[in-house]
N, C-alpha and C. Protein backbone atom coordinates (compact mmCIF):
# COMPACT_ATOMS: atom_id res chain seq x y z
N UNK A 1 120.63 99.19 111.12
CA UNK A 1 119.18 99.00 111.04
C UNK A 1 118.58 99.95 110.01
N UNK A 2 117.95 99.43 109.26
CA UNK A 2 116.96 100.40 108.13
C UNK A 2 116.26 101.40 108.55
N UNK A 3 116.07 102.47 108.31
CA UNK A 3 115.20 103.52 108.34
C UNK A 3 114.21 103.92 107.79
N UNK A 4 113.01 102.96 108.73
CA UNK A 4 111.42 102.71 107.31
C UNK A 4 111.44 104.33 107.34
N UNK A 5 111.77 105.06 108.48
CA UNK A 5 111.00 106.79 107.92
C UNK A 5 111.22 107.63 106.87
N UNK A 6 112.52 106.63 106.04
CA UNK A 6 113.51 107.56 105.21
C UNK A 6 112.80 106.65 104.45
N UNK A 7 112.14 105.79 103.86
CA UNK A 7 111.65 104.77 102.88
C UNK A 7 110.78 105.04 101.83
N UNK A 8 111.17 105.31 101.03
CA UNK A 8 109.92 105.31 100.04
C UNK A 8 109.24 104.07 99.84
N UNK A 9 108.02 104.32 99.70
CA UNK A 9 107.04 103.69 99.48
C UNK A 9 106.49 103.07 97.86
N UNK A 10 105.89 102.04 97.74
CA UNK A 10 105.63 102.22 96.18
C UNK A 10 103.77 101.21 96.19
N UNK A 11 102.81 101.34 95.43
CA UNK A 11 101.70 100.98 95.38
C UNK A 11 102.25 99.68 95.35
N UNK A 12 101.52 98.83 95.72
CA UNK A 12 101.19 97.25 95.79
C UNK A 12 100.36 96.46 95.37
N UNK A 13 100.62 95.68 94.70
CA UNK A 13 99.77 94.16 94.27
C UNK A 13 98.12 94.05 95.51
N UNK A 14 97.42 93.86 95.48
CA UNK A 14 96.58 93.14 96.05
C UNK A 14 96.26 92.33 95.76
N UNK A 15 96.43 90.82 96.29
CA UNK A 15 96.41 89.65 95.45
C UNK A 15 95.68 88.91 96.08
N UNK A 16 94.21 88.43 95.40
CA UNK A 16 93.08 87.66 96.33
C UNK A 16 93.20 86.31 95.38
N UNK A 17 91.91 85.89 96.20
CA UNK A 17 92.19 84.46 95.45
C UNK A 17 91.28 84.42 94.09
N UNK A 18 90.19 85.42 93.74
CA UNK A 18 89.48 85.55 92.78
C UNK A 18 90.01 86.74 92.26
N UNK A 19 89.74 86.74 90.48
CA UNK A 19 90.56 88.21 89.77
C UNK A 19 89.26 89.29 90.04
N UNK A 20 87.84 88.63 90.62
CA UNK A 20 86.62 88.83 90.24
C UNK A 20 86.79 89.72 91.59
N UNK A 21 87.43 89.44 92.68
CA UNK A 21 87.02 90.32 93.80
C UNK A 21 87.95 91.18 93.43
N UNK A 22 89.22 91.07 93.12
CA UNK A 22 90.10 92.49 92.88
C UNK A 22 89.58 93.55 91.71
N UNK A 23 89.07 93.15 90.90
CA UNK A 23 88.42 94.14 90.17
C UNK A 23 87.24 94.78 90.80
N UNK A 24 86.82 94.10 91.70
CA UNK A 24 85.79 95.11 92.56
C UNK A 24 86.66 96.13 93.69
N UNK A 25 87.55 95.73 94.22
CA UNK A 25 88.65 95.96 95.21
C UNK A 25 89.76 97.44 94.90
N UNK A 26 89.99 96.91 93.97
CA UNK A 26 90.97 98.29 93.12
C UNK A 26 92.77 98.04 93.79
N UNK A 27 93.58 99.26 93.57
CA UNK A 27 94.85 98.99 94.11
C UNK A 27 95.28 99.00 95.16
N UNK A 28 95.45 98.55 95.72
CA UNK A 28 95.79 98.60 97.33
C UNK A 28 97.87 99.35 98.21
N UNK A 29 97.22 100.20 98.80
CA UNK A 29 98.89 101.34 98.87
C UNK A 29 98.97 101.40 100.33
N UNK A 30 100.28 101.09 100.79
CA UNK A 30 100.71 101.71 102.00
C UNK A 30 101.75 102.78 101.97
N UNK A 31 101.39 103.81 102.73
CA UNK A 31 102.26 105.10 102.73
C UNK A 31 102.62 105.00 104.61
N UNK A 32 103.62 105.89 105.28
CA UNK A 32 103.92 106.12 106.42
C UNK A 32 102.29 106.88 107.16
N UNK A 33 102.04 106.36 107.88
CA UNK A 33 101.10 107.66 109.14
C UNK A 33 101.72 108.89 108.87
N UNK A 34 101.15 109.72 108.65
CA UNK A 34 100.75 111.28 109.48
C UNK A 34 100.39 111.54 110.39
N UNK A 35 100.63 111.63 111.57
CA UNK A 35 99.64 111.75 112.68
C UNK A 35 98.82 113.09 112.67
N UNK A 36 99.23 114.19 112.05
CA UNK A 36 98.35 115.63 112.10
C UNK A 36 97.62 115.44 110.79
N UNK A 37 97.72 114.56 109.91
CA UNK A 37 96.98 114.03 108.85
C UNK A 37 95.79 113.11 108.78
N UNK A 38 96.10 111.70 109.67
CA UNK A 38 95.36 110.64 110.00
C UNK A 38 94.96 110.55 111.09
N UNK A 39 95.22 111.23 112.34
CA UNK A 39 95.15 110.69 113.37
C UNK A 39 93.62 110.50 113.71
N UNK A 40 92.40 111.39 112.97
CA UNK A 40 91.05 111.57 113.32
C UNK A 40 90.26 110.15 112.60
N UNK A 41 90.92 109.85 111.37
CA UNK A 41 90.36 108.95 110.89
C UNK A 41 90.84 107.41 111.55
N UNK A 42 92.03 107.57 112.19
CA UNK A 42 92.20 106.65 113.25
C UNK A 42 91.84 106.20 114.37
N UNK A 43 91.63 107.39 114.99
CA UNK A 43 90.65 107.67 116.13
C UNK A 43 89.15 106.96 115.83
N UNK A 44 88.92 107.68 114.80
CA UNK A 44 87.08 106.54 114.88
C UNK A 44 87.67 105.41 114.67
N UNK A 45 88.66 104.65 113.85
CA UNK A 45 88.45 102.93 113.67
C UNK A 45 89.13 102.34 115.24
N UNK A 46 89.99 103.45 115.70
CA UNK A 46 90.35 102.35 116.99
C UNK A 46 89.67 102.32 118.25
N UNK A 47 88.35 103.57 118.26
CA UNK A 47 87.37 103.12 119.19
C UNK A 47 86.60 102.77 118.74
N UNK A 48 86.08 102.16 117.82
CA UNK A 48 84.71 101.34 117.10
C UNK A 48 84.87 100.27 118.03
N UNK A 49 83.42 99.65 118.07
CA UNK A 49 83.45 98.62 119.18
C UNK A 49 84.17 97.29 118.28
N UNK A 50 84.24 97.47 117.35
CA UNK A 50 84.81 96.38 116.57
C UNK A 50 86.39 95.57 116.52
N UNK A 51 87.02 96.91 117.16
CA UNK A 51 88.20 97.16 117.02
C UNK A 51 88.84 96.61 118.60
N UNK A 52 87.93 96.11 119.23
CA UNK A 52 87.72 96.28 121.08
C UNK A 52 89.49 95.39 121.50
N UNK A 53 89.70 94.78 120.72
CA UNK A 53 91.06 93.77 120.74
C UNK A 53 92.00 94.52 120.67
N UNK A 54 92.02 96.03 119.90
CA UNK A 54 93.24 96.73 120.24
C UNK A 54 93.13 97.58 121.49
N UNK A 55 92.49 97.30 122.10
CA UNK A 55 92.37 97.95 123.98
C UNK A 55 92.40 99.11 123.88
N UNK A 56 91.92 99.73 122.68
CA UNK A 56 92.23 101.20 122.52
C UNK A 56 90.85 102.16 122.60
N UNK A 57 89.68 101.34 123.04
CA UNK A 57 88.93 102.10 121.97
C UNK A 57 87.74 103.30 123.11
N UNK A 58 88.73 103.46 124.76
CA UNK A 58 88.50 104.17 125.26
C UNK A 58 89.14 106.01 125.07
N UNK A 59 89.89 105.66 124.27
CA UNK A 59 90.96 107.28 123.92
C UNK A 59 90.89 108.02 123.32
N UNK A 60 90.46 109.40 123.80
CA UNK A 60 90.25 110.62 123.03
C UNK A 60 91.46 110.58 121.70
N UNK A 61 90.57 111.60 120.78
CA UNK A 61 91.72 112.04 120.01
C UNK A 61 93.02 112.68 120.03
N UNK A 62 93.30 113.27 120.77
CA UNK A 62 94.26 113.67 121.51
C UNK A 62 95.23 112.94 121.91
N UNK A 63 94.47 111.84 122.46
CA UNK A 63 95.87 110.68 122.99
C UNK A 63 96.04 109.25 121.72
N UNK A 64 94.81 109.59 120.44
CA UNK A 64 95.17 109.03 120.05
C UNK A 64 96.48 109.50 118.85
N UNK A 65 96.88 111.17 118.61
CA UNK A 65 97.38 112.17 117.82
C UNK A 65 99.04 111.60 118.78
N UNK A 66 98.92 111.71 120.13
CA UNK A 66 100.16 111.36 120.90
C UNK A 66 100.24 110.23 120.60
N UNK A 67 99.66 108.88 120.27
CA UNK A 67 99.88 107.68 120.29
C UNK A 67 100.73 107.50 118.95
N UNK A 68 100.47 108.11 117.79
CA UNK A 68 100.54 108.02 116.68
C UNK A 68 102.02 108.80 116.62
N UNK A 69 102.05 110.41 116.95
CA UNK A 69 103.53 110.94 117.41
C UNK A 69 104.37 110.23 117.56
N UNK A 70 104.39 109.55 118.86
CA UNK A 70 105.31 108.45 119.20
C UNK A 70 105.78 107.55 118.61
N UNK A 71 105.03 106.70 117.58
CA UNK A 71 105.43 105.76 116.75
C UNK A 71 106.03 106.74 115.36
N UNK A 72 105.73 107.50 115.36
CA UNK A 72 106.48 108.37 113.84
C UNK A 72 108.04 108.91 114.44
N UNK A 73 107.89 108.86 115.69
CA UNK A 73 109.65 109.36 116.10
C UNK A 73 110.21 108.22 116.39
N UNK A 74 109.90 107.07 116.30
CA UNK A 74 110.32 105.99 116.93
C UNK A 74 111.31 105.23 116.16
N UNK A 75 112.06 104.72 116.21
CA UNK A 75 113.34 103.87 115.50
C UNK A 75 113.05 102.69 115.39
N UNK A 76 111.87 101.64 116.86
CA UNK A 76 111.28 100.60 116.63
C UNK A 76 110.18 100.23 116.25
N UNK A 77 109.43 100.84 115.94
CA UNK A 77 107.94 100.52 115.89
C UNK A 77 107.49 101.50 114.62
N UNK A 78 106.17 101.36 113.84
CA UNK A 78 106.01 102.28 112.50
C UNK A 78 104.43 102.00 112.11
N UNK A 79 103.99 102.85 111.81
CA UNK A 79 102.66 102.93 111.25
C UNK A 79 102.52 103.43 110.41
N UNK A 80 101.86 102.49 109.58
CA UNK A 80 101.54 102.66 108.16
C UNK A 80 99.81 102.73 107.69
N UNK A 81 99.24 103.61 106.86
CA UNK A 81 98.29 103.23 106.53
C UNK A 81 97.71 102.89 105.20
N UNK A 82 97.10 101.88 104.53
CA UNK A 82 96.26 101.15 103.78
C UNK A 82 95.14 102.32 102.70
N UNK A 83 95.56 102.17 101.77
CA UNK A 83 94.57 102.83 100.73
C UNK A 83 93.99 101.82 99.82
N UNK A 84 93.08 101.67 99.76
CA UNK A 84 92.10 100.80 98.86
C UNK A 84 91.28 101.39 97.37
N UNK A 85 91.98 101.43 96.46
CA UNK A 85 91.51 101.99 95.57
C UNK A 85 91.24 103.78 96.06
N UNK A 86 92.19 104.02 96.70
CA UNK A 86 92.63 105.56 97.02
C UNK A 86 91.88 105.66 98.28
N UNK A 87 91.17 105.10 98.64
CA UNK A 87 90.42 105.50 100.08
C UNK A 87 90.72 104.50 101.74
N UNK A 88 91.45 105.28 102.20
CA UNK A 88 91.75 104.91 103.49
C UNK A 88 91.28 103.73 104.19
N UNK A 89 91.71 102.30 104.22
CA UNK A 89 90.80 100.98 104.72
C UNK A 89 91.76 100.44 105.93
N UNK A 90 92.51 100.86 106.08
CA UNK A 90 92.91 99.76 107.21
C UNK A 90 94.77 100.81 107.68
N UNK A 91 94.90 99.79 108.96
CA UNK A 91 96.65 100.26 109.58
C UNK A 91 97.28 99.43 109.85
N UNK A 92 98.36 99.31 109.42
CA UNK A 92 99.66 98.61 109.97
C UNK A 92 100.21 99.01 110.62
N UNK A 93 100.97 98.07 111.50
CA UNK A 93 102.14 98.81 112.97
C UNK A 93 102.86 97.73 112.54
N UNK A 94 104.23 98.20 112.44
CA UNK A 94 105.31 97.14 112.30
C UNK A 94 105.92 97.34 113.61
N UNK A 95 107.04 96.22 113.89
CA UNK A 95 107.94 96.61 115.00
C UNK A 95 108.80 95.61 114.87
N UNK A 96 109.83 95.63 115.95
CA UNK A 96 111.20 95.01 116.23
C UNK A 96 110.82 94.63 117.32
N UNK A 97 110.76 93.18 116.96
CA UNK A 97 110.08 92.03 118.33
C UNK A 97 111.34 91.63 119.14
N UNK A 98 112.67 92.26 118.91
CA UNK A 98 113.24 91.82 120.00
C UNK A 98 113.75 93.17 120.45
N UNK A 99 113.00 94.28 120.63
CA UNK A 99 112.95 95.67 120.99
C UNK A 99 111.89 95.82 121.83
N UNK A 100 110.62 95.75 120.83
CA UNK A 100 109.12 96.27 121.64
C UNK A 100 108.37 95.21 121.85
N UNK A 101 107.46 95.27 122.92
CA UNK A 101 106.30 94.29 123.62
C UNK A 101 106.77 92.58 123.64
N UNK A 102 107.86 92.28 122.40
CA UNK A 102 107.92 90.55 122.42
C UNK A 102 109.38 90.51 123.46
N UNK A 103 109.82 91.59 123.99
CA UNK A 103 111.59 91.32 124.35
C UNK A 103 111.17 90.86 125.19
N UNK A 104 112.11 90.13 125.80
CA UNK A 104 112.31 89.08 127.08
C UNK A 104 111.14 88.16 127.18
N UNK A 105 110.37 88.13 126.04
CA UNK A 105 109.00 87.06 126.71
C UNK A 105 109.41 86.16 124.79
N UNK A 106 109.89 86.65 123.78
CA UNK A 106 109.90 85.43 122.61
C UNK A 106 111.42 86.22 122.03
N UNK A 107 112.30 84.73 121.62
CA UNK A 107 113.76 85.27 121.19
C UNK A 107 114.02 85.66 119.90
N UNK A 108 113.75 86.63 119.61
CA UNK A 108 113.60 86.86 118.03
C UNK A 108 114.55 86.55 117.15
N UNK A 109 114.64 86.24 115.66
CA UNK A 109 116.11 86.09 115.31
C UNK A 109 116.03 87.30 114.10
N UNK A 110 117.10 87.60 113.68
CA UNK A 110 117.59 88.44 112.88
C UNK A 110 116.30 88.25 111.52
N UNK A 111 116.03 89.50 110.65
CA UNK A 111 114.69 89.77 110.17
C UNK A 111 113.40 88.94 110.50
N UNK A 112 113.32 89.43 111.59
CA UNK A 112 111.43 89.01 111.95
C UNK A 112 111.19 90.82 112.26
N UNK A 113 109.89 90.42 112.03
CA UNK A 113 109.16 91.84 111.56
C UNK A 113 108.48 91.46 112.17
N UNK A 114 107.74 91.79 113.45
CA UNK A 114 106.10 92.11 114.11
C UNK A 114 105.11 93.04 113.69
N UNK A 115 104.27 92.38 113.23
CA UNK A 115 103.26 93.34 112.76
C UNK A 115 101.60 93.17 113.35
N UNK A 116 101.30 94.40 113.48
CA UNK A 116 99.78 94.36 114.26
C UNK A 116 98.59 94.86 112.38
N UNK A 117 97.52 94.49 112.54
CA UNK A 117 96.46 94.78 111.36
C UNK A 117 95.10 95.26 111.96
N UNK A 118 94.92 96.74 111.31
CA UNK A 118 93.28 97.21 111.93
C UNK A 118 92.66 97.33 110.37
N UNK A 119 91.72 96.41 110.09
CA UNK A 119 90.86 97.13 109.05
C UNK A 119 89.85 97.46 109.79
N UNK A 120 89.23 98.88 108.65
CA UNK A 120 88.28 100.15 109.15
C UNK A 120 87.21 99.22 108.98
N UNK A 121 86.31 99.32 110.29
CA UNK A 121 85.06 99.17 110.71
C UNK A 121 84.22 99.37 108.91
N UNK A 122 83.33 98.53 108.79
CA UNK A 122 82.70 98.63 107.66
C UNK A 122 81.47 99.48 107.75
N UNK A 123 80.99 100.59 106.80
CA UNK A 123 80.38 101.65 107.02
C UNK A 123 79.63 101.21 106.12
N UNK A 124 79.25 99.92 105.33
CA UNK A 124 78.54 99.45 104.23
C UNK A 124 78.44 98.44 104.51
N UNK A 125 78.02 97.73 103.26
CA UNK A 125 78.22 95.71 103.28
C UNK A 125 79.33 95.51 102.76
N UNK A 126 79.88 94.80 103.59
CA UNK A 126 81.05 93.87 103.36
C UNK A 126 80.82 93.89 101.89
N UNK A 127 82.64 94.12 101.77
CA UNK A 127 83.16 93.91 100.27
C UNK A 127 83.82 92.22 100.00
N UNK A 128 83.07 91.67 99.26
CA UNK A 128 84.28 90.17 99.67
C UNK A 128 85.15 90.19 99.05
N UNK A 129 85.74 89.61 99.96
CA UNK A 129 87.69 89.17 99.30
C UNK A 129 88.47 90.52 99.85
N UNK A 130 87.84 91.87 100.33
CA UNK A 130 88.69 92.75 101.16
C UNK A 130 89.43 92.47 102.22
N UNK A 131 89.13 91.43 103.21
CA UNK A 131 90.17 91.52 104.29
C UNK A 131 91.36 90.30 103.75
N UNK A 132 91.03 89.42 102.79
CA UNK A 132 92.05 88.68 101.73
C UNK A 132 93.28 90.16 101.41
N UNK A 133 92.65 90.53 100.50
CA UNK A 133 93.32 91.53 99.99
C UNK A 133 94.72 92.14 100.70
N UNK A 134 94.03 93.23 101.58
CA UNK A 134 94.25 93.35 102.73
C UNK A 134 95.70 92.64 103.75
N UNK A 135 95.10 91.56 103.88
CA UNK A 135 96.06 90.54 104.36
C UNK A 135 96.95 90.87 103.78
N UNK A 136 96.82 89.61 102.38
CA UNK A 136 97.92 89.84 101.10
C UNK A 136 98.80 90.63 101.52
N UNK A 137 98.19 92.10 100.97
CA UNK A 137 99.09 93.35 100.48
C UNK A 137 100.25 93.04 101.51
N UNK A 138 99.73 93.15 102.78
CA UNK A 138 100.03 93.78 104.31
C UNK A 138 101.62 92.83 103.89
N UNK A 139 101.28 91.88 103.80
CA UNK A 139 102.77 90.52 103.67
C UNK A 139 103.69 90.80 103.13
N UNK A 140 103.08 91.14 101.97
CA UNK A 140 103.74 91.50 100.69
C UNK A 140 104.59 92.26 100.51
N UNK A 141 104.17 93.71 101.75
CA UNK A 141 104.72 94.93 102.13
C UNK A 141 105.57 94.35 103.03
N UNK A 142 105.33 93.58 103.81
CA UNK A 142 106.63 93.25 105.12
C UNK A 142 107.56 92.51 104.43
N UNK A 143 107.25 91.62 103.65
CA UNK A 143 108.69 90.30 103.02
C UNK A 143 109.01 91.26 101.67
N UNK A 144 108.13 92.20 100.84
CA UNK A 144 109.09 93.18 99.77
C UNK A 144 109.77 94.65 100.80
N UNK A 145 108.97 95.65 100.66
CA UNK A 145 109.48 96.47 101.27
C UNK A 145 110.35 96.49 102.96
N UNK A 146 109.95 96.09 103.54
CA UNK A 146 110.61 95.74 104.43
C UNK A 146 111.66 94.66 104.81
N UNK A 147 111.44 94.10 103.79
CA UNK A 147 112.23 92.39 103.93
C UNK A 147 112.47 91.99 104.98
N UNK A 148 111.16 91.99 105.51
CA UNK A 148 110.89 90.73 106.69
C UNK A 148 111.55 89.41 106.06
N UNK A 149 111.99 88.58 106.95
CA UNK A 149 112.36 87.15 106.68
C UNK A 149 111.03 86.59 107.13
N UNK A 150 110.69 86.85 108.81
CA UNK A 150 109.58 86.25 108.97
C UNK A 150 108.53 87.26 109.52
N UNK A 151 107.35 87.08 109.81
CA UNK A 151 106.98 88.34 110.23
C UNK A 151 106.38 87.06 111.34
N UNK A 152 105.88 88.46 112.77
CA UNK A 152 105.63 87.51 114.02
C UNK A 152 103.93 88.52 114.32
N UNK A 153 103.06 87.63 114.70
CA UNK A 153 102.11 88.36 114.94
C UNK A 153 102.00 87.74 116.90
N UNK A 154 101.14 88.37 117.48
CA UNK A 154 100.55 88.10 118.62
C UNK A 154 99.01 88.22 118.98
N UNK A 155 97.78 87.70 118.56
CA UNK A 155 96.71 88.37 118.22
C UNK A 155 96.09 87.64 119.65
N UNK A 156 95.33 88.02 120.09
CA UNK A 156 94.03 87.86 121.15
C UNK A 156 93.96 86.47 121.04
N UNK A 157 94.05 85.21 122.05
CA UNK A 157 93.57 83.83 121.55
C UNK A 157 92.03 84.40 121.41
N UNK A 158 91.23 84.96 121.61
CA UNK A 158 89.86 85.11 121.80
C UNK A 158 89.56 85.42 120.64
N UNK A 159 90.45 85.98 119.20
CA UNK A 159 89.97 86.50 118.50
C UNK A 159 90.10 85.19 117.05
N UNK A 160 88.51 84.46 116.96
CA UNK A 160 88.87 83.58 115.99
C UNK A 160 89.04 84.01 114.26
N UNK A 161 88.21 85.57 114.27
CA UNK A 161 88.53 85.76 113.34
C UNK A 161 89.93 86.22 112.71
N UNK A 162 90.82 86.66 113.28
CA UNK A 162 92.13 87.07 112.82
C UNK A 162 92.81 85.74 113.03
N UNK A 163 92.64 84.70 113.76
CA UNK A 163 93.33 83.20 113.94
C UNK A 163 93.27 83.04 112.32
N UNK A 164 92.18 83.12 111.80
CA UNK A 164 91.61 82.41 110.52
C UNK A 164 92.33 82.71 109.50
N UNK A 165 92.18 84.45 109.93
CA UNK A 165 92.85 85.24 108.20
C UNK A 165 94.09 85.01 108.32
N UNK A 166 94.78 84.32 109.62
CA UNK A 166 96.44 84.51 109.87
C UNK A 166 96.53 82.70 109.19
N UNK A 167 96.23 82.15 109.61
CA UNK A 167 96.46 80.59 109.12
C UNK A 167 96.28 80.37 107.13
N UNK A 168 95.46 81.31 106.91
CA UNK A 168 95.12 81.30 105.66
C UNK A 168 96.28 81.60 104.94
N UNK A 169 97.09 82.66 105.65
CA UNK A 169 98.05 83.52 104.98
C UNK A 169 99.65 82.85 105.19
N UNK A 170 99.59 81.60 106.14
CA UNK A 170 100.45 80.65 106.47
C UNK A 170 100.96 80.87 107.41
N UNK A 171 100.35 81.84 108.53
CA UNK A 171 101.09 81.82 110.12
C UNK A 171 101.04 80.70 110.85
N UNK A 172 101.60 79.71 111.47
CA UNK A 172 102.22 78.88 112.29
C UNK A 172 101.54 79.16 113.23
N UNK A 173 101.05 78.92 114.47
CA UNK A 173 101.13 79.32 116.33
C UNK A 173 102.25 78.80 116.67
N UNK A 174 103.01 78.99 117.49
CA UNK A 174 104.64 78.95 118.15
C UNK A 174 103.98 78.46 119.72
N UNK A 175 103.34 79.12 119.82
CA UNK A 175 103.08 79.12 121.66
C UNK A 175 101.71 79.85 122.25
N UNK A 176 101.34 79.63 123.05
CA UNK A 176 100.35 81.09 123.61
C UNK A 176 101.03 81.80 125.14
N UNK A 177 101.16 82.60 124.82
CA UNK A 177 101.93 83.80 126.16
C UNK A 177 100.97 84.97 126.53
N UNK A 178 101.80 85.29 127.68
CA UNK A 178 100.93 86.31 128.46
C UNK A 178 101.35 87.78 127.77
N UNK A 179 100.53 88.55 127.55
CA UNK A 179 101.16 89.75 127.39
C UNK A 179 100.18 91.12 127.94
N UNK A 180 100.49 91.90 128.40
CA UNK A 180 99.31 93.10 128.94
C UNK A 180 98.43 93.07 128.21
N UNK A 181 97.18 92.79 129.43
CA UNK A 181 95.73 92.74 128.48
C UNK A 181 95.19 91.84 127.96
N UNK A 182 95.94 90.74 127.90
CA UNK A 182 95.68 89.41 126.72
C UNK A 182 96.52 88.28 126.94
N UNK A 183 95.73 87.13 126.72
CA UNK A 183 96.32 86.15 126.36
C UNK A 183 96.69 85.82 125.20
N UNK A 184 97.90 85.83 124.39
CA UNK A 184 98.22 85.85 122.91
C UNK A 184 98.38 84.56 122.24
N UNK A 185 98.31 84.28 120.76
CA UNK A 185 98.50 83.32 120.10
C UNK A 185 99.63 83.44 119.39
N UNK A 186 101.31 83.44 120.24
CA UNK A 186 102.62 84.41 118.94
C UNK A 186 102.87 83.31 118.07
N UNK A 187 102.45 84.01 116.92
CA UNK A 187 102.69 83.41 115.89
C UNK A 187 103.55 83.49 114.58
N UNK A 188 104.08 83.34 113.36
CA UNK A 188 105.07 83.32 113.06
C UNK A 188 104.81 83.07 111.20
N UNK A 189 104.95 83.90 110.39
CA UNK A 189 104.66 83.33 108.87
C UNK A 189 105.82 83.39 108.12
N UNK A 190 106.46 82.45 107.66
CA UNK A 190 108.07 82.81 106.54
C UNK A 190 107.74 83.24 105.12
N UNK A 191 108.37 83.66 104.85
CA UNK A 191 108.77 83.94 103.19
C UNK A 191 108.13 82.61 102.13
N UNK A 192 108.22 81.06 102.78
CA UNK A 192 107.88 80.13 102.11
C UNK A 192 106.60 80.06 102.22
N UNK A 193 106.23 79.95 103.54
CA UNK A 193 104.85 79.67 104.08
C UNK A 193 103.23 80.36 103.49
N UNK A 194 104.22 81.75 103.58
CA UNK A 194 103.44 82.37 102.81
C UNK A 194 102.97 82.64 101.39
N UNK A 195 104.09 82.37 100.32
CA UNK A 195 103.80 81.84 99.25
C UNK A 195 103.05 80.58 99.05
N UNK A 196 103.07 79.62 99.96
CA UNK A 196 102.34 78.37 99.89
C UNK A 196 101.31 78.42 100.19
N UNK A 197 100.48 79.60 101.00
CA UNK A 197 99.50 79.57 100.97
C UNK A 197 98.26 80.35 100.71
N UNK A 198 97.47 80.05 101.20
CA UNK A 198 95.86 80.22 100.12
C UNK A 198 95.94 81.73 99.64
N UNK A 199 96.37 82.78 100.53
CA UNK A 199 96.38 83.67 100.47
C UNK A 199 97.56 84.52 99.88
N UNK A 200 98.70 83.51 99.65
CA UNK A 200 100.17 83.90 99.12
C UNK A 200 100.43 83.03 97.42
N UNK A 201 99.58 82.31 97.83
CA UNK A 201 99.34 81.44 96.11
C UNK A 201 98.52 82.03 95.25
N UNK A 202 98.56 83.06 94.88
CA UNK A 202 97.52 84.20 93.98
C UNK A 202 98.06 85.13 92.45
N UNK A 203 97.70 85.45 91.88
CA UNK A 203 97.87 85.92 90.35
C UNK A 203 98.10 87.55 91.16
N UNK A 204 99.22 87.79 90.67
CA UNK A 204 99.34 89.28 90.40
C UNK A 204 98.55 89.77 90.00
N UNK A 205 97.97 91.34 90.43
CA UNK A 205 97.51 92.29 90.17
C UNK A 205 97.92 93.63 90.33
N UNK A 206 98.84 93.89 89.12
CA UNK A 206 99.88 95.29 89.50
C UNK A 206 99.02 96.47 88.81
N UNK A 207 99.05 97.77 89.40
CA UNK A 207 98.56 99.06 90.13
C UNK A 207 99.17 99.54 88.61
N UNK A 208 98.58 99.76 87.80
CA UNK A 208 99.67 100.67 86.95
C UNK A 208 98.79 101.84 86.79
N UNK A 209 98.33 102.70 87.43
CA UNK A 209 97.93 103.97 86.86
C UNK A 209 98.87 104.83 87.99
């Protein structure tokens, strides 16, 4: 099994569907969590009321510094966070869906990548084409750097907005299952799917500074 902790990292494409929003947008980077680094700026986006779908958003900082610990020692699960033209926008959690939360409830097959997505509560007006972006990158990072074959999401059926940005980006629904807290939509995007679609059919935009 790979060792994302030993992984270097490298800046990423953000690839929208207009060149007009990425030039407003800038380069988009995932590096590993810090937890004695990030954990405060995590803490406000995962109790924002916005965020209410990751069931998190009752937890001191403290348990959110332990929450974050745990996934940095962990062999299955990994958090990553999102730089947007150098400033902190969003988190990734990858995992091993036939390890954590999907075992015994979906049969995973050899490279599927589970991945969870928080973009930061907006402290302005909406940037458009950011949670495109966003998306993008996030894929891009699981089927390059990680070489996901497929990646598997599980999002809130309640939540129509992430249904949307996930179908855009060519996730499938497989089923809806029970999982703590939620009724889920597990869903499923390939290597093809995602190039085929709206959000995977896009013009490069490579980071060169």
């Amino acid at each position: 099994m790979t060792d994302w902790r030993a992984m270097r990292t490298e800046p990423l494409s953000a690839q929208t569907v207009r060149d007009e929003a990425w030039k407003r947008i800038g380069p988009v980077r995932l590096d590993r969590v810090v937890p004695e680094r990030d954990a405060q700026v995590l803490h406000h986006w995962l109790t924002h009321p916005a965020s209410a779908f990751w069931q998190m958003t009752d937890l001191g900082l403290d348990e959110v510094l332990a929450y974050e610990q745990r996934l940095a020692r962990s062999t299955d699960e990994h958090a990553w966070i999102g730089r947007v033209a150098g400033h902190p926008t969003f988190m990734v959690e990858t995992y091993d869906p036939s390890r954590v939360l999907l075992k015994g409830v979906y049969r995973a097959r050899a490279g599927d990548v589970g991945m969870h997505l928080l973009v930061a509560p907006p402290q302005r007006a909406p940037l458009h084409g950011l949670t495109d972006a966003v998306m993008a990158a996030t894929l891009r990072f699981c089927f390059g750097t990680l070489r996901a074959q497929r990646v598997v999401v599980e999002p809130d059926v309640r939540n129509t907005a992430i249904a949307a940005k996930n179908a855009a980006a060519g996730f499938r629904v497989v089923r809806e299952i029970e999982l703590p807290g939620k009724r889920a939509a597990l869903s499923v995007c390939t290597r093809e799917s995602f190039a085929a679609s709206r959000l995977g059919a896009t013009t490069t935009h490579e980071d060169t500074r």
